[in-house]
N, C-alpha and C. Protein backbone atom coordinates (compact mmCIF):
# COMPACT_ATOMS: atom_id res chain seq x y z
N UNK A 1 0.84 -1.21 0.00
CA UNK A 1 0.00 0.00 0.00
C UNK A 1 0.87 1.26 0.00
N UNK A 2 1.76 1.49 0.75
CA UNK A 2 2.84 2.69 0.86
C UNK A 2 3.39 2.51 -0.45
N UNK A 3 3.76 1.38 -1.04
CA UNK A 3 4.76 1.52 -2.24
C UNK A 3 4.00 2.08 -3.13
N UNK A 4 2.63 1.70 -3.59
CA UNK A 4 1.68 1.96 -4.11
C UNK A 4 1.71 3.41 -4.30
N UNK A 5 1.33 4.14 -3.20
CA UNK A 5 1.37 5.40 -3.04
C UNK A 5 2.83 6.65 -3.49
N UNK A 6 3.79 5.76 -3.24
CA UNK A 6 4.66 6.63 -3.68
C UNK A 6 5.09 6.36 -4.90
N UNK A 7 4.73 5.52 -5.47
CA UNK A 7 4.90 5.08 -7.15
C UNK A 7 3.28 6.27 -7.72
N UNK A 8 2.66 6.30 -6.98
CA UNK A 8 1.55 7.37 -7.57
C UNK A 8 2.15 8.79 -7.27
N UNK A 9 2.67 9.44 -6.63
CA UNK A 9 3.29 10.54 -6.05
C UNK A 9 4.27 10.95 -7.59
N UNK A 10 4.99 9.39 -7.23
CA UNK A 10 6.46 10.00 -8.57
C UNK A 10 5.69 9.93 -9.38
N UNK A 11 4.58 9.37 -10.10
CA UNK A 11 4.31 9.27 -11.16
C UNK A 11 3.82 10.48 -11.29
N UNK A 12 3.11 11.49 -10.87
CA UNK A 12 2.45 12.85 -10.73
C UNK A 12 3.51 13.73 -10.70
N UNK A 13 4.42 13.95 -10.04
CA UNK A 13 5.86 14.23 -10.28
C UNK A 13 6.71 13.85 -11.62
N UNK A 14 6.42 13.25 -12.73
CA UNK A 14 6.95 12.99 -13.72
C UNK A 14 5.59 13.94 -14.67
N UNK A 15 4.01 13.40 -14.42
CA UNK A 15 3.51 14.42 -15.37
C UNK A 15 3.62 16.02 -15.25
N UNK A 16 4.09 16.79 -14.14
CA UNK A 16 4.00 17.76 -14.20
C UNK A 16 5.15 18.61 -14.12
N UNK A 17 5.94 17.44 -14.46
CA UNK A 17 7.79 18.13 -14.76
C UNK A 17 7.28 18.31 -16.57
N UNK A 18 6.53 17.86 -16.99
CA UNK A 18 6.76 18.23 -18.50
C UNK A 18 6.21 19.35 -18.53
N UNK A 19 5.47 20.32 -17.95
CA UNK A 19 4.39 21.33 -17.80
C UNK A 19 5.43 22.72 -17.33
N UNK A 20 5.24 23.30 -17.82
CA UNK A 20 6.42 24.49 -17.33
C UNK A 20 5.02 25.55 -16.79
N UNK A 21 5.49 26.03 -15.84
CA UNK A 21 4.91 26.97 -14.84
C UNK A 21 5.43 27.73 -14.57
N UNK A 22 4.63 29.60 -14.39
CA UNK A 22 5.34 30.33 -13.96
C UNK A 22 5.77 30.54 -12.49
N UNK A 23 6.61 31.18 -11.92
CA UNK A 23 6.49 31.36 -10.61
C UNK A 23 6.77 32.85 -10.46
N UNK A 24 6.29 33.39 -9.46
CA UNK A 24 6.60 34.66 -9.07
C UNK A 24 7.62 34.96 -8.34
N UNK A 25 8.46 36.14 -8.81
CA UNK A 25 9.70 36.00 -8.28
C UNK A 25 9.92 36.61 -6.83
N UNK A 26 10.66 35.63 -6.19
CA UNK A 26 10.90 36.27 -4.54
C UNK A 26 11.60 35.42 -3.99
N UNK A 27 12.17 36.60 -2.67
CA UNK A 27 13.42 35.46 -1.72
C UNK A 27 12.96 34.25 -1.36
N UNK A 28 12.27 33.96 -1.28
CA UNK A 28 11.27 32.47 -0.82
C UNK A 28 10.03 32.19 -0.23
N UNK A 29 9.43 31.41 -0.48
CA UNK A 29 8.23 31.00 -0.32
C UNK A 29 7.88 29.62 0.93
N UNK A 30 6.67 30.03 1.42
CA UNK A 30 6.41 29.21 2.43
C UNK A 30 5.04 28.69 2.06
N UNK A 31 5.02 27.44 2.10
CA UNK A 31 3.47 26.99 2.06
C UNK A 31 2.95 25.72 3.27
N UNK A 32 1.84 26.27 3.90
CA UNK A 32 1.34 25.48 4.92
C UNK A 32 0.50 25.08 5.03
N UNK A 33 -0.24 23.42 5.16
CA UNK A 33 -1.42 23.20 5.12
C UNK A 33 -1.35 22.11 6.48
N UNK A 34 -2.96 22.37 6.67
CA UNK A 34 -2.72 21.54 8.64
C UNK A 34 -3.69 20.57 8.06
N UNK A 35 -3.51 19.23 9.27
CA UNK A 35 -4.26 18.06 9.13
C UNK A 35 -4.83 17.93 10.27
N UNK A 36 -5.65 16.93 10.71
CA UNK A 36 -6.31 17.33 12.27
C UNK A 36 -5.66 17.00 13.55
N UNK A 37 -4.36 16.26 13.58
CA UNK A 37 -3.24 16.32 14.05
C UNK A 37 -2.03 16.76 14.31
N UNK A 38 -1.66 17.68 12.72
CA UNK A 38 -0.75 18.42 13.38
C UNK A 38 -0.63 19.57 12.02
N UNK A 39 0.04 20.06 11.14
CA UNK A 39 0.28 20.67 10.53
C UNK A 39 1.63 20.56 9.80
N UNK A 40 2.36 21.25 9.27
CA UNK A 40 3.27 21.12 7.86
C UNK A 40 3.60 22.51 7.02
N UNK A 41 4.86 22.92 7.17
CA UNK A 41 5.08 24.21 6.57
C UNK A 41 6.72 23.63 5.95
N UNK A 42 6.28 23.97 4.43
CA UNK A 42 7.62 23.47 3.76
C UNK A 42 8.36 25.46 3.50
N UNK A 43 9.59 25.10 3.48
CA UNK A 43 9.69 26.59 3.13
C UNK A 43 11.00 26.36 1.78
N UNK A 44 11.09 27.10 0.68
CA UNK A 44 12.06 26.86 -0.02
C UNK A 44 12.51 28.23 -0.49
N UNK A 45 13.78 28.22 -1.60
CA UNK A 45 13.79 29.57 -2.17
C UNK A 45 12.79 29.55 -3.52
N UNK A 46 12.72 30.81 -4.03
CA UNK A 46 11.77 30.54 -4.92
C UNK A 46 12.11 30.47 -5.87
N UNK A 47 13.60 30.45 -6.12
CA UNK A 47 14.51 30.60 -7.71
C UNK A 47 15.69 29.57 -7.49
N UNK A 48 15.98 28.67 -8.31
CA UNK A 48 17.39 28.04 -8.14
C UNK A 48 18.19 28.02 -9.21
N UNK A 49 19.53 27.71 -9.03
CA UNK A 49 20.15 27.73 -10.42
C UNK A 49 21.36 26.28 -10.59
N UNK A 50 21.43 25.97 -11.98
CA UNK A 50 22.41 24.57 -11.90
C UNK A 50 23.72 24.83 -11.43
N UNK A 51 24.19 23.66 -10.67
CA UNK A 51 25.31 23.71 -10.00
C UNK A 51 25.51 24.23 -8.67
N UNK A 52 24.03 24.96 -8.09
CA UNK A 52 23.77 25.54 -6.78
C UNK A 52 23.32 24.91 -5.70
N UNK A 53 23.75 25.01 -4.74
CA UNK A 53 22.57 24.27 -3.44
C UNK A 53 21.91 25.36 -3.08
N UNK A 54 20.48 24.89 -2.53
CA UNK A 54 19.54 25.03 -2.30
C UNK A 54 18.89 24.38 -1.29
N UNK A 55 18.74 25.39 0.02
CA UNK A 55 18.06 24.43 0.86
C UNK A 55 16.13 24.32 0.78
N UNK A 56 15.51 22.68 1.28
CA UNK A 56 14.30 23.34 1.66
C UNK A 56 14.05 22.13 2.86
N UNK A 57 13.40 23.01 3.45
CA UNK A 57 12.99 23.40 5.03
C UNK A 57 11.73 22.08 5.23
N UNK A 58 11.34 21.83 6.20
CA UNK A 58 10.03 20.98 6.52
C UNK A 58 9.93 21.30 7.91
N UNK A 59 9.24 21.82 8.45
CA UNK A 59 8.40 22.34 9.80
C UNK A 59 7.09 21.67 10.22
N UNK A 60 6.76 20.65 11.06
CA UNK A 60 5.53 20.10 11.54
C UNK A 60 5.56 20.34 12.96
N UNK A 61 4.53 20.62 13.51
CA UNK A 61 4.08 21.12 14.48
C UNK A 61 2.78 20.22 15.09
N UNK A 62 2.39 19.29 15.88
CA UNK A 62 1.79 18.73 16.79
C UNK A 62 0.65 19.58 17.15
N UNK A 63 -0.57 19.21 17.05
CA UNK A 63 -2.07 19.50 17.48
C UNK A 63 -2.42 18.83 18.49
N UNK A 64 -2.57 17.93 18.24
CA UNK A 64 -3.45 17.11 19.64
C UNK A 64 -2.27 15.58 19.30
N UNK A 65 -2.39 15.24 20.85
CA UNK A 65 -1.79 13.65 21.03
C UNK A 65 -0.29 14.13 21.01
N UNK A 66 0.37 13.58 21.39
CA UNK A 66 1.66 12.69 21.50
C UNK A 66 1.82 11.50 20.22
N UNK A 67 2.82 12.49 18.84
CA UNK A 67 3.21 11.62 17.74
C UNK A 67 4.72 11.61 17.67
N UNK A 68 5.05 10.21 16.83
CA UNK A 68 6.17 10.55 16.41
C UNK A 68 5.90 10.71 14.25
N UNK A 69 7.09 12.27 14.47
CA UNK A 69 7.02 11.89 13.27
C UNK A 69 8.52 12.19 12.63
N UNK A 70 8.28 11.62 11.13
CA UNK A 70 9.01 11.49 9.91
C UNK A 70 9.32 12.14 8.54
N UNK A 71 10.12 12.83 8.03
CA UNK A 71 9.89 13.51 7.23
C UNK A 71 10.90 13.24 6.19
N UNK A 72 10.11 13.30 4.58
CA UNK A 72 11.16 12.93 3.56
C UNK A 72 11.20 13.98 2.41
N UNK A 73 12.12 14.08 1.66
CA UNK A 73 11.70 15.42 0.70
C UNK A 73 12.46 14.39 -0.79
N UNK A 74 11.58 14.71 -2.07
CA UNK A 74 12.45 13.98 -3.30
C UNK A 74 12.07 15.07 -4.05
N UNK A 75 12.83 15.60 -4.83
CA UNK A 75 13.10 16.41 -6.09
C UNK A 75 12.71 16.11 -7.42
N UNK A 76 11.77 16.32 -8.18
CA UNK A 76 12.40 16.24 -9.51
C UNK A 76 12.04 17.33 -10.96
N UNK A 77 12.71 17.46 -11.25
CA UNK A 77 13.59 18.51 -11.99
C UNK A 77 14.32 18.18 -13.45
N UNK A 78 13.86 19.21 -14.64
CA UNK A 78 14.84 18.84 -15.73
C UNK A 78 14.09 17.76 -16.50
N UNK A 79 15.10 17.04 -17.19
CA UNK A 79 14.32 15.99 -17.73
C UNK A 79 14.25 14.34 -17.36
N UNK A 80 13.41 14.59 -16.30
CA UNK A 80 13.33 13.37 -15.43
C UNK A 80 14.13 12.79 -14.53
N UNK A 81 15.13 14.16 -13.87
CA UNK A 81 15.74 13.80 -12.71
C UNK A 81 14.79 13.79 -11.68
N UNK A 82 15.29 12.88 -11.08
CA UNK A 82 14.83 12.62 -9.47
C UNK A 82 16.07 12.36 -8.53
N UNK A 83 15.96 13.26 -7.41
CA UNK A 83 17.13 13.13 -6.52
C UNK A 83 16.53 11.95 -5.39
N UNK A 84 17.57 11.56 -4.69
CA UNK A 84 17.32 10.63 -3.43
C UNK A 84 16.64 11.19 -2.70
N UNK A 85 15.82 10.53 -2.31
CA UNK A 85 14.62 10.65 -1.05
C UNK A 85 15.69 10.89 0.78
N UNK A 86 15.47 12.46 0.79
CA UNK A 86 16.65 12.62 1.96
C UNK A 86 15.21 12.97 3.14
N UNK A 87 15.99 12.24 4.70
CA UNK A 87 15.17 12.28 5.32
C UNK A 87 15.34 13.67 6.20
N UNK A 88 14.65 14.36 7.01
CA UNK A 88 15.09 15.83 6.86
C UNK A 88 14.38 15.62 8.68
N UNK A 89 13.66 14.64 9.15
CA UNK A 89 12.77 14.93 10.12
C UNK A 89 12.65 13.19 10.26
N UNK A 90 13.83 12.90 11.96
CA UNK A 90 13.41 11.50 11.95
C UNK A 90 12.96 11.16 13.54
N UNK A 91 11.79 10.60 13.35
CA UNK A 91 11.18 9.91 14.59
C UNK A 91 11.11 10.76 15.05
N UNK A 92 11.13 12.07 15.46
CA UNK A 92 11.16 12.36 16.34
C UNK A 92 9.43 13.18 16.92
N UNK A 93 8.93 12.90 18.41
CA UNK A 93 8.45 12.74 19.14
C UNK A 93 7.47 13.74 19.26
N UNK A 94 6.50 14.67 19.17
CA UNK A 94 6.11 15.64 19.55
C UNK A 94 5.16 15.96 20.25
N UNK A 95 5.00 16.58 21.80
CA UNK A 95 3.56 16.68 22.72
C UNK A 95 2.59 18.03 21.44
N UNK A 96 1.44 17.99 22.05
CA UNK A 96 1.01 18.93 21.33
C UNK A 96 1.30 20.55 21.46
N UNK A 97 1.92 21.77 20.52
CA UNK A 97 2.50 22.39 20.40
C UNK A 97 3.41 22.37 20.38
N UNK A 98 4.16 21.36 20.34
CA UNK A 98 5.75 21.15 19.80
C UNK A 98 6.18 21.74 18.57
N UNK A 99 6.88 21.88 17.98
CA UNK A 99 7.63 21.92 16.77
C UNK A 99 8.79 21.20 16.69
N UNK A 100 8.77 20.25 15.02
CA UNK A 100 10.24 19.75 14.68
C UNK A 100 10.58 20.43 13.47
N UNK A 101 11.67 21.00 13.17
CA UNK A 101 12.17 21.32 11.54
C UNK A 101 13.26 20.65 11.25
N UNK A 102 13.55 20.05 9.66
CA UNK A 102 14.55 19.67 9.28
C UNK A 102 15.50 20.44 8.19
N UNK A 103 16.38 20.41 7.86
CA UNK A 103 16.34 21.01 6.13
C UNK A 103 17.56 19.99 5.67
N UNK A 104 17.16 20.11 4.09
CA UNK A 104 17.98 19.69 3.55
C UNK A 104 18.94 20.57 2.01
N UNK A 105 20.07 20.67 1.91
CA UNK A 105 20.29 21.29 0.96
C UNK A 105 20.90 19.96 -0.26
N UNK A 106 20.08 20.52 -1.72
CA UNK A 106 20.06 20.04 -2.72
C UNK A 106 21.00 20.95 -3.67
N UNK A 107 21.75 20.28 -4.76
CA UNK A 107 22.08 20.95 -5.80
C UNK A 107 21.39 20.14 -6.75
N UNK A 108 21.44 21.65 -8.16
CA UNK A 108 20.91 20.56 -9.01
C UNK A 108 22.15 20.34 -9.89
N UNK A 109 21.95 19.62 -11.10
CA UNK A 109 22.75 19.30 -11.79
C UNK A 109 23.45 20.61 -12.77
N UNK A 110 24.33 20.38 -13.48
CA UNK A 110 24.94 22.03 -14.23
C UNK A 110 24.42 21.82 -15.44
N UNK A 111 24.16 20.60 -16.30
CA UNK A 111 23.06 20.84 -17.64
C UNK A 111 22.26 20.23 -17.30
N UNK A 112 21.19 21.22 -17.17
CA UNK A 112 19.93 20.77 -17.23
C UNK A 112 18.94 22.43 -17.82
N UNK A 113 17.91 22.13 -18.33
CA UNK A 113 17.18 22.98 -19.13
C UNK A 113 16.30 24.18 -17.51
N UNK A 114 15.70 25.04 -18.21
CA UNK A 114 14.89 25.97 -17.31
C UNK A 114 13.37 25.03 -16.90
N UNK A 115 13.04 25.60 -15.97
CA UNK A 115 11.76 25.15 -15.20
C UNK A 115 11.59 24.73 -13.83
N UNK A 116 10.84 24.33 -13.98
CA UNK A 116 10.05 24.28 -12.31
C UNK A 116 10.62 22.81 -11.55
N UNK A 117 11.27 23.10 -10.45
CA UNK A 117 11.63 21.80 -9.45
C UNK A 117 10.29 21.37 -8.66
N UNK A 118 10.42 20.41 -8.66
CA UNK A 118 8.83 19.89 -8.40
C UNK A 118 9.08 18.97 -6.88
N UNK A 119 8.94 19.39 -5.76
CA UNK A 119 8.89 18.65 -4.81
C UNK A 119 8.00 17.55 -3.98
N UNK A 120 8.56 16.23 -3.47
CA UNK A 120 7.34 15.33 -2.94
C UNK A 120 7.56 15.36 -1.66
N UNK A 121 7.05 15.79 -0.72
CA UNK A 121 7.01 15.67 0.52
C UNK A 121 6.47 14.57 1.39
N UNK A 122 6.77 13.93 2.07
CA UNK A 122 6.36 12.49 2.85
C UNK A 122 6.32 12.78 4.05
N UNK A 123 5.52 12.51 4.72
CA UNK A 123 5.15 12.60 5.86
C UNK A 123 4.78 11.51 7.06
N UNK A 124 5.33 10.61 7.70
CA UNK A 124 4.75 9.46 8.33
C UNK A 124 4.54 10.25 10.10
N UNK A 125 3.57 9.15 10.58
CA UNK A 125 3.45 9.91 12.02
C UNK A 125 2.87 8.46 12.48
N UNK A 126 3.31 8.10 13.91
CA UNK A 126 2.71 7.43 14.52
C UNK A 126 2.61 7.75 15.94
N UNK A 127 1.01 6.96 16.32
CA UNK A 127 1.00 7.27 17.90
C UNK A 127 0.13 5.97 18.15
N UNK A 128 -0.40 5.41 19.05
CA UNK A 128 -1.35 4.87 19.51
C UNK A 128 -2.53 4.38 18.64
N UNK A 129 -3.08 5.49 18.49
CA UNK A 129 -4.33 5.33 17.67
C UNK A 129 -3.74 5.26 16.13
N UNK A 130 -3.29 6.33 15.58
CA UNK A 130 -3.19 6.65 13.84
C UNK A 130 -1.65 5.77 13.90
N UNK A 131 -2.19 4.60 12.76
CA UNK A 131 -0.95 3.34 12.07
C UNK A 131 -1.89 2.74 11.13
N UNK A 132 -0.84 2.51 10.27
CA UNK A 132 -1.73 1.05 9.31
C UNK A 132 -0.86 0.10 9.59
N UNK A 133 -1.77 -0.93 9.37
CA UNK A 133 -1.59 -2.60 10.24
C UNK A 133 -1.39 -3.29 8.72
N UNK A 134 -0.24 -3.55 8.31
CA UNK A 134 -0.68 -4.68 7.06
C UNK A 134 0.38 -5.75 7.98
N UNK A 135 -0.57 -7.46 7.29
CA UNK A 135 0.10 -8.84 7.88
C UNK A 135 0.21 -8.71 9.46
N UNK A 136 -0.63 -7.99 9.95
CA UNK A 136 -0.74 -8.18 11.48
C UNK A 136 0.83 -7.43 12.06
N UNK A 137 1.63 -6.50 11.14
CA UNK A 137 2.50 -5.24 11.74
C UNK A 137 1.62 -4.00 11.57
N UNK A 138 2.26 -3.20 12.96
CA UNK A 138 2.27 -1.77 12.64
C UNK A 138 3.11 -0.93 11.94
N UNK A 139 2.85 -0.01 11.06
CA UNK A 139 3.39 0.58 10.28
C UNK A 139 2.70 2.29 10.23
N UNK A 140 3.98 3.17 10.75
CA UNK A 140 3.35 4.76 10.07
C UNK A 140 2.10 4.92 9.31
N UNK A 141 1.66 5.69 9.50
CA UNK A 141 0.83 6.19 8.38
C UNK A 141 1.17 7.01 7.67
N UNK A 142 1.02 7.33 6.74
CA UNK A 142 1.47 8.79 5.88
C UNK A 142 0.71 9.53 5.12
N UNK A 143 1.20 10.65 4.77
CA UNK A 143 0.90 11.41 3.90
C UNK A 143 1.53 11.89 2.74
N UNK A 144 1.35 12.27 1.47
CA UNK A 144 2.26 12.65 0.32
C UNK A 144 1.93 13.94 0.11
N UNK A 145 2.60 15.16 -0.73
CA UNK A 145 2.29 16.28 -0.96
C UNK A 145 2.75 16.60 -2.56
N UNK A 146 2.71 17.01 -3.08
CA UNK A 146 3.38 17.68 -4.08
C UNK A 146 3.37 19.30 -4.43
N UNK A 147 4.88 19.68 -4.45
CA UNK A 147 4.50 21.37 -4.51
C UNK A 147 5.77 21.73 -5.75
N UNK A 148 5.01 22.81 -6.31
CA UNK A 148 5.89 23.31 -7.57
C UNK A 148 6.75 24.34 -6.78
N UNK A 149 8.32 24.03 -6.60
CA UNK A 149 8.65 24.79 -6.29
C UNK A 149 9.85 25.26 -6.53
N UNK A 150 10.81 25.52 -6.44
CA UNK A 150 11.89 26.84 -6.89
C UNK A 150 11.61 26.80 -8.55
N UNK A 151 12.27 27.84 -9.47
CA UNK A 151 12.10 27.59 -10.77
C UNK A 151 13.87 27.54 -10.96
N UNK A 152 13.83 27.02 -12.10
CA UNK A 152 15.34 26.81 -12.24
C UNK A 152 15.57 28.25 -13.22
N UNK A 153 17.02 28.70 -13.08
CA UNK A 153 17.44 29.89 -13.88
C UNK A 153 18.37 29.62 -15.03
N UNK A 154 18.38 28.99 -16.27
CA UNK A 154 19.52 28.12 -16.37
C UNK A 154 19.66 29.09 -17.75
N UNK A 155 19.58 30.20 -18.14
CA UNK A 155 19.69 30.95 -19.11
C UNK A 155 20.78 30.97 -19.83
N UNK A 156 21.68 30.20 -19.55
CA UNK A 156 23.24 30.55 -20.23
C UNK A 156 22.84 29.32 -21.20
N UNK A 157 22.66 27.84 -20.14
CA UNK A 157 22.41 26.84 -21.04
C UNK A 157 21.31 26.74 -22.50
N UNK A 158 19.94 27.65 -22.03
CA UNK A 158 19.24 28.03 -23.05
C UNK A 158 19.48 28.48 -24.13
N UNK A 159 21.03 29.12 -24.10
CA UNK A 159 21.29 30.27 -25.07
C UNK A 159 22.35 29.60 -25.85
N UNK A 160 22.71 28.71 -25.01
CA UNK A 160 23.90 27.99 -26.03
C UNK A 160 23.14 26.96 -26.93
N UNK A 161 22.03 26.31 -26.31
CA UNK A 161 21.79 25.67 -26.82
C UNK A 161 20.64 26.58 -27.96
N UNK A 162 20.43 27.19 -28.43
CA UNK A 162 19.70 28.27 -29.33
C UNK A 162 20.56 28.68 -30.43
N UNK A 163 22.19 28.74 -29.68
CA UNK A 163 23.25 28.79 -30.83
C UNK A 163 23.43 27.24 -31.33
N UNK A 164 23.37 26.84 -30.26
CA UNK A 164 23.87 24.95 -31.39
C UNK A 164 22.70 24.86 -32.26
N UNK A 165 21.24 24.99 -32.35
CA UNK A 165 20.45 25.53 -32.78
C UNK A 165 20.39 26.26 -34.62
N UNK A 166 20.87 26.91 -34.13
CA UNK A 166 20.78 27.98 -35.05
C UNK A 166 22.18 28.20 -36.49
N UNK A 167 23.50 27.11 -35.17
CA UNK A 167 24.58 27.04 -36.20
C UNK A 167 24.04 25.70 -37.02
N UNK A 168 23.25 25.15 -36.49
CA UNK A 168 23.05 23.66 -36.87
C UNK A 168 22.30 24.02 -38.24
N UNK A 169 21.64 24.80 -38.23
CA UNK A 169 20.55 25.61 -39.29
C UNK A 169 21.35 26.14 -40.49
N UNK A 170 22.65 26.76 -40.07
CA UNK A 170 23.54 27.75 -40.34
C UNK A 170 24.30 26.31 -41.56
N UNK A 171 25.08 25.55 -40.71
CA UNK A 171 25.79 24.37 -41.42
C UNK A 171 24.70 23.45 -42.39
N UNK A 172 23.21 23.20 -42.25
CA UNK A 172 22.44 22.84 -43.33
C UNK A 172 22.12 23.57 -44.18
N UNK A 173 22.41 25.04 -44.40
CA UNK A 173 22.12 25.60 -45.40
C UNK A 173 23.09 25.60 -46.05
N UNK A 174 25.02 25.79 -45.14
CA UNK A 174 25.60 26.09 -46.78
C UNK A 174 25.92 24.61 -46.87
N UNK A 175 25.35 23.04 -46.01
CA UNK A 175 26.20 22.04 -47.03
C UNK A 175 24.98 21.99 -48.46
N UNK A 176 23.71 22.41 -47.94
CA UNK A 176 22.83 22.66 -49.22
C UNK A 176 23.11 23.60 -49.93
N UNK A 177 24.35 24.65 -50.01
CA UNK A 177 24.92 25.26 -50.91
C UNK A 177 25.73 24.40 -51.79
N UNK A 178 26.76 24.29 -50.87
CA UNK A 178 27.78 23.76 -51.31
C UNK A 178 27.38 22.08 -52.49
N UNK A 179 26.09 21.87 -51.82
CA UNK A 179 25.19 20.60 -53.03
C UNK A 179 24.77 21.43 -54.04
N UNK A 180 24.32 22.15 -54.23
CA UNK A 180 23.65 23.07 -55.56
C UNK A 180 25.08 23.54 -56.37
N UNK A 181 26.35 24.36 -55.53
CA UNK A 181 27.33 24.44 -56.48
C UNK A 181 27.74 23.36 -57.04
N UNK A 182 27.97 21.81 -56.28
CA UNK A 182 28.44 20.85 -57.12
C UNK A 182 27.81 20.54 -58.16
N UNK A 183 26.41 20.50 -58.11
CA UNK A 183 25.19 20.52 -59.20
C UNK A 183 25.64 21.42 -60.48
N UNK A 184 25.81 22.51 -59.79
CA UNK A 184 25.67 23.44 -61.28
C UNK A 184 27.55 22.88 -61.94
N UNK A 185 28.42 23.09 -60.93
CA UNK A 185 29.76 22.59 -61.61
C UNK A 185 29.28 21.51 -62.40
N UNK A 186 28.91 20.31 -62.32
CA UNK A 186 29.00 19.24 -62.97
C UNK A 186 27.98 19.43 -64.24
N UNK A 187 27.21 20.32 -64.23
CA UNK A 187 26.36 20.78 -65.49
C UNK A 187 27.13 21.63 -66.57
N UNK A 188 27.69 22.47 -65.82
CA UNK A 188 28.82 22.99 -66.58
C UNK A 188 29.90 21.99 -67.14
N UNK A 189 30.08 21.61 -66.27
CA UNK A 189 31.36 20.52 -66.98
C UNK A 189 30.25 19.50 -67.96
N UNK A 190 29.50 18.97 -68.04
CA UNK A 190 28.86 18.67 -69.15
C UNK A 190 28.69 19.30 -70.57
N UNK A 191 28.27 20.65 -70.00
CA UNK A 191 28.26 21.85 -70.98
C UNK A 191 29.74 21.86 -71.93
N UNK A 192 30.63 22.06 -70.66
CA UNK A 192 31.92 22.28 -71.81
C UNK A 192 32.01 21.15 -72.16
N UNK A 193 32.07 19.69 -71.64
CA UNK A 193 32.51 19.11 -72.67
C UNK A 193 31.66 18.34 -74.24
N UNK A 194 30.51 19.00 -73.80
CA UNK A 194 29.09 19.03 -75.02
C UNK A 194 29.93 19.61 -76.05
N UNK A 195 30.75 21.17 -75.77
CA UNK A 195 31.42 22.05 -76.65
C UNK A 195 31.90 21.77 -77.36
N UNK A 196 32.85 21.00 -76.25
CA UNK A 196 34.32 20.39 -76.99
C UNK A 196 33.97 19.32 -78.51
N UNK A 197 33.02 18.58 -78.11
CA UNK A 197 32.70 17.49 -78.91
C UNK A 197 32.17 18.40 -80.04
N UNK A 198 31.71 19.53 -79.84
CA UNK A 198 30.63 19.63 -81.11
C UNK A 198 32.08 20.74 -81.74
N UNK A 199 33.02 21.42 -81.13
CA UNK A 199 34.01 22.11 -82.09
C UNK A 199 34.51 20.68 -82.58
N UNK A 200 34.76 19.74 -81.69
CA UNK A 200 36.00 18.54 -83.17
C UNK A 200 35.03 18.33 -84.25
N UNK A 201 33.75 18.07 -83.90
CA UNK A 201 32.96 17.53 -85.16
C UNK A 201 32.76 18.82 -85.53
N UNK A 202 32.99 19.42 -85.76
CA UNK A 202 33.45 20.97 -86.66
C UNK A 202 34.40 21.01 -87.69
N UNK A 203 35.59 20.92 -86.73
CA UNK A 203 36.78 20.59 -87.04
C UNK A 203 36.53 19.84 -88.21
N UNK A 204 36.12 18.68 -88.11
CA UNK A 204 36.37 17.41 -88.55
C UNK A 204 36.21 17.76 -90.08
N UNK A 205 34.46 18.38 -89.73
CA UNK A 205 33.70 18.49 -90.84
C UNK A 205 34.72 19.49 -91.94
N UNK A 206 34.96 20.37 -91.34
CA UNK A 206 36.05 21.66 -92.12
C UNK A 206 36.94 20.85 -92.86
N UNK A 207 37.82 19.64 -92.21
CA UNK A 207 38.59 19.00 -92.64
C UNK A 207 38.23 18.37 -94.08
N UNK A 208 37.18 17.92 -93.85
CA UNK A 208 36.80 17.20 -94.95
C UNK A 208 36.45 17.88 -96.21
N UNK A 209 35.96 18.94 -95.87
CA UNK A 209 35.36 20.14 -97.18
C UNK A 209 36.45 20.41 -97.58
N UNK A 210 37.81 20.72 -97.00
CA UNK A 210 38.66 21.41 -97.19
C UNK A 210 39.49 19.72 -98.45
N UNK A 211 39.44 18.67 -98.44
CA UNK A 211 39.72 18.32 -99.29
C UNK A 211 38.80 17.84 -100.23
């Protein structure tokens, strides 16, 4: 059932890495949504760039009960990277009004194209009451999230690749020159030697009148 779930997570994380989104630009962004146990505030920057680290944050905070919880963060970014599932928030314990935060800092890779890093957030918590039981074990319960977040800045790579682009465009037009001059040379050289043939049988002919 958990595997289940996070094979649905990445898979949602793979459709919406193809989708480019804008983001609004700023030092960073916080987004928080509560559950009836405790709550969840991821915080990231809102811009990243290749070859940079980048931290992002996970903050849960305890409502009611005595939980322990767990926290995981996976990346993915570019064209179908996915980074390791880093744990940022472990076991650890919380009465109600507690707070735990973790962070983790990510780089991304140095080629990779512009767009949106797409984060999965995991969440397990156990106490007493809230577990799932599969084969007669207890096991966490969890939660998954998905949030669009930093955008990547990768403008240098865009631009080179616009010139490989554009020389690529550049080199099919003149080897399609350089095919049309061989064309016309070899028509010409037909031409002259059409010439040649028709001055000897000229020649020839002169020759013959002439005796």
């Amino acid at each position: 059932m958990r595997k289940e779930k996070l094979f649905l997570a990445l898979g949602l994380l793979l459709a919406l890495a193809s989708i480019q989104m804008p983001t609004v630009q700023a030092a960073s962004k916080t987004i928080t949504w509560e559950r009836y146990e405790f709550s969840i505030t991821v915080e990231y920057p809102d811009q990243a760039y290749p070859g940079q680290a980048f931290p992002v944050s996970v903050e849960i905070t305890a409502t009611r009960y005595d939980i322990y919880f767990t926290a995981y963060v996976t990346l993915l970014y570019g064209e179908g990277v996915i980074t390791d599932r880093i744990k940022v928030i472990d076991n650890q314990r919380l009465a109600p009004g507690m707070t735990a935060k973790g962070t983790a800092d990510f780089v991304l890779e140095q080629d990779i194209r512009s767009g949106t890093v797409y984060m999965l957030i995991e969440v397990e918590f156990l106490d007493g009451d809230t577990k799932e039981t599969i084969l007669g074990l207890d096991y966490p319960a969890d939660v998954f999230t998905v949030i669009a977040g930093p955008y990547i800045e990768a403008g240098d790579i865009e631009q080179l690749r616009s010139q490989y682009q554009a020389l690529q465009q550049q080199y099919q037009q003149l080897e399609q020159q350089y095919q049309d001059l061989q064309n016309s040379y070899q028509q010409l050289e037909q031409q002259y030697q059409s010439l040649e043939q028709s001055v000897e049988q000229m020649q020839q002919q002169h020759q013959q009148e002439m005796m």
